[in-house]
Protein backbone atom coordinates (compact mmCIF):
# COMPACT_ATOMS: atom_id res chain seq x y z
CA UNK A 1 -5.55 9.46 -27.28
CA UNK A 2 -8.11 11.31 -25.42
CA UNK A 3 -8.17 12.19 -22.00
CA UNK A 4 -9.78 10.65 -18.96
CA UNK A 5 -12.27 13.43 -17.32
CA UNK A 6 -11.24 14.76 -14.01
CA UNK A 7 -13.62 13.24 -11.37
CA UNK A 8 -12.56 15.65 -8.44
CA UNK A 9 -11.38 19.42 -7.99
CA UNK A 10 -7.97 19.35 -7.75
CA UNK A 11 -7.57 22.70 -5.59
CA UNK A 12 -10.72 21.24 -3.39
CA UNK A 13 -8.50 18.00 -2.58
CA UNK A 14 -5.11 20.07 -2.13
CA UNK A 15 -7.35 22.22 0.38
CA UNK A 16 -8.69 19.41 2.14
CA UNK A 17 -5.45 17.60 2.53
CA UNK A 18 -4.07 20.64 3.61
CA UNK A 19 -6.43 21.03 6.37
CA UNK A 20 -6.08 17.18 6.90
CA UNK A 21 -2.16 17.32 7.34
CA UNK A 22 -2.81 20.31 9.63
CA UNK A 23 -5.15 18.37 11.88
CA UNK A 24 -3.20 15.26 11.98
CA UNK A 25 0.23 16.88 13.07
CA UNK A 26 3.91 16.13 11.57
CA UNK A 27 5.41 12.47 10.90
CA UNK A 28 7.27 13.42 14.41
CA UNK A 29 4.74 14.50 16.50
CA UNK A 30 2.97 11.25 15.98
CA UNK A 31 6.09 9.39 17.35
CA UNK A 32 7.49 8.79 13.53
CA UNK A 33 10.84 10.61 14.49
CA UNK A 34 14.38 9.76 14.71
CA UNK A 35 14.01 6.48 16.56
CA UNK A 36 11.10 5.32 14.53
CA UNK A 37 13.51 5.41 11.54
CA UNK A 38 16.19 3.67 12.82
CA UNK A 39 13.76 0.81 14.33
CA UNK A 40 11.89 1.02 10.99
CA UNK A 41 15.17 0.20 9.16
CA UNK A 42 16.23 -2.50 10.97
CA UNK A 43 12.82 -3.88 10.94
CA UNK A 44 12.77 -4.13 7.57
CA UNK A 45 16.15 -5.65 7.14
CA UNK A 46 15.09 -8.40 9.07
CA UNK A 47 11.59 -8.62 7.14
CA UNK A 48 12.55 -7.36 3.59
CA UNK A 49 8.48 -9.01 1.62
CA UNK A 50 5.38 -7.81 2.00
CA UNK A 51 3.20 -9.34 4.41
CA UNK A 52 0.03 -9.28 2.04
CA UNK A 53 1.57 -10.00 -1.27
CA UNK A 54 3.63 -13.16 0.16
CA UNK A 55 0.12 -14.40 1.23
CA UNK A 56 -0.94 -14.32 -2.75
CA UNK A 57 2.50 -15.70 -3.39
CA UNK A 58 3.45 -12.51 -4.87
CA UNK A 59 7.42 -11.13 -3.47
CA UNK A 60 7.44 -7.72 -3.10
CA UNK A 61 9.85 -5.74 -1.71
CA UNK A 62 8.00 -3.84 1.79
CA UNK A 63 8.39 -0.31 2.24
CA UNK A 64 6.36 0.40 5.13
CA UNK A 65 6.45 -1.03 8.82
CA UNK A 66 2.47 -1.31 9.48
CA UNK A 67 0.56 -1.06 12.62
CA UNK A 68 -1.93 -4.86 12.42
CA UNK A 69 -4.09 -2.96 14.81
CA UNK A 70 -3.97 0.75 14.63
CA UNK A 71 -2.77 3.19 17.33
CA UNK A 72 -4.26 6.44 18.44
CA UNK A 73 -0.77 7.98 19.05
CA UNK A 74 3.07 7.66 20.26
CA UNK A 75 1.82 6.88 23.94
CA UNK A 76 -0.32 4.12 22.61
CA UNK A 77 1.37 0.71 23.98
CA UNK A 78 0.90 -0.79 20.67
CA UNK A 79 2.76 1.80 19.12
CA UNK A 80 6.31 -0.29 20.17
CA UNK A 81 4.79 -3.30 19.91
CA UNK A 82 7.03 -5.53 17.29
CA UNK A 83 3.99 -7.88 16.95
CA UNK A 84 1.89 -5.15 16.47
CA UNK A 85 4.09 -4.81 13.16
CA UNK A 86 4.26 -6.20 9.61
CA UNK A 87 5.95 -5.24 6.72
CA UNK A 88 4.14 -3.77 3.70
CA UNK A 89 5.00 -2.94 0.03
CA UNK A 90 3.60 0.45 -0.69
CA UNK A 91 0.55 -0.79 -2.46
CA UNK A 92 -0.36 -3.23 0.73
CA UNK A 93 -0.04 -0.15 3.16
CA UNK A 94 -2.08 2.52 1.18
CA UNK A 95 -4.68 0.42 0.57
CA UNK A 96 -5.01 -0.63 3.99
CA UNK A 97 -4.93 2.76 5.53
CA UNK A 98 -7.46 3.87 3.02
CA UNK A 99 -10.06 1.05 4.67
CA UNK A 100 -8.71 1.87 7.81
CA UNK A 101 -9.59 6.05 7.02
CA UNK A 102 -12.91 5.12 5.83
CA UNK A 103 -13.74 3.04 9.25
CA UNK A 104 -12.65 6.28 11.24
CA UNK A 105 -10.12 3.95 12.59
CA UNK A 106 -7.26 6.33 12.19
């Protein structure tokens, strides 16, 4: 079976998520540190489906506790917010961070 073509330079997009991880700062420094994980846990023990996929009728197990609106950092006072949250399988929260990249609403 033959190949599909690349469609992007793989050592371009390595680069420019390099320089993209540098500018964004680590999981902690964004406020995604050791009490993030433990409220993240417990979160989604109490909310174990995706928010999205239940909508389509679709049970799927969420992975990700997702900012509705989106914060600008740790300080933000959504950031805390519980009904700022929702859970979302993996699927649910990369595509909605990818529309959410693409509006410069990062």
């Amino acid at each position: 079976m033959p190949k599909a073509a690349k469609t992007h330079s793989t050592a371009a997009t390595r680069g420019q998520r390099q320089q993209y991880d540098r500018w964004r700062g680590s999981s902690a420094s964004r406020g995604y540190g050791h009490q993030w994980r433990k409220y993240r846990a417990a979160f989604l023990r109490a909310n174990p489906l995706c928010a999205k996929c239940a909508l389509r009728a679709t049970l799927t197990e969420a992975r990700h506790v997702d900012h509705i609106q989106p914060v600008t950092d740790k300080d933000d006072p959504l950031f805390w917010e519980e009904s700022n949250h929702q859970p979302l399988c993996h699927a649910c929260h990369s595509e909605k961070t990818a529309k959410e990249n693409q509006l410069g609403c990062d």
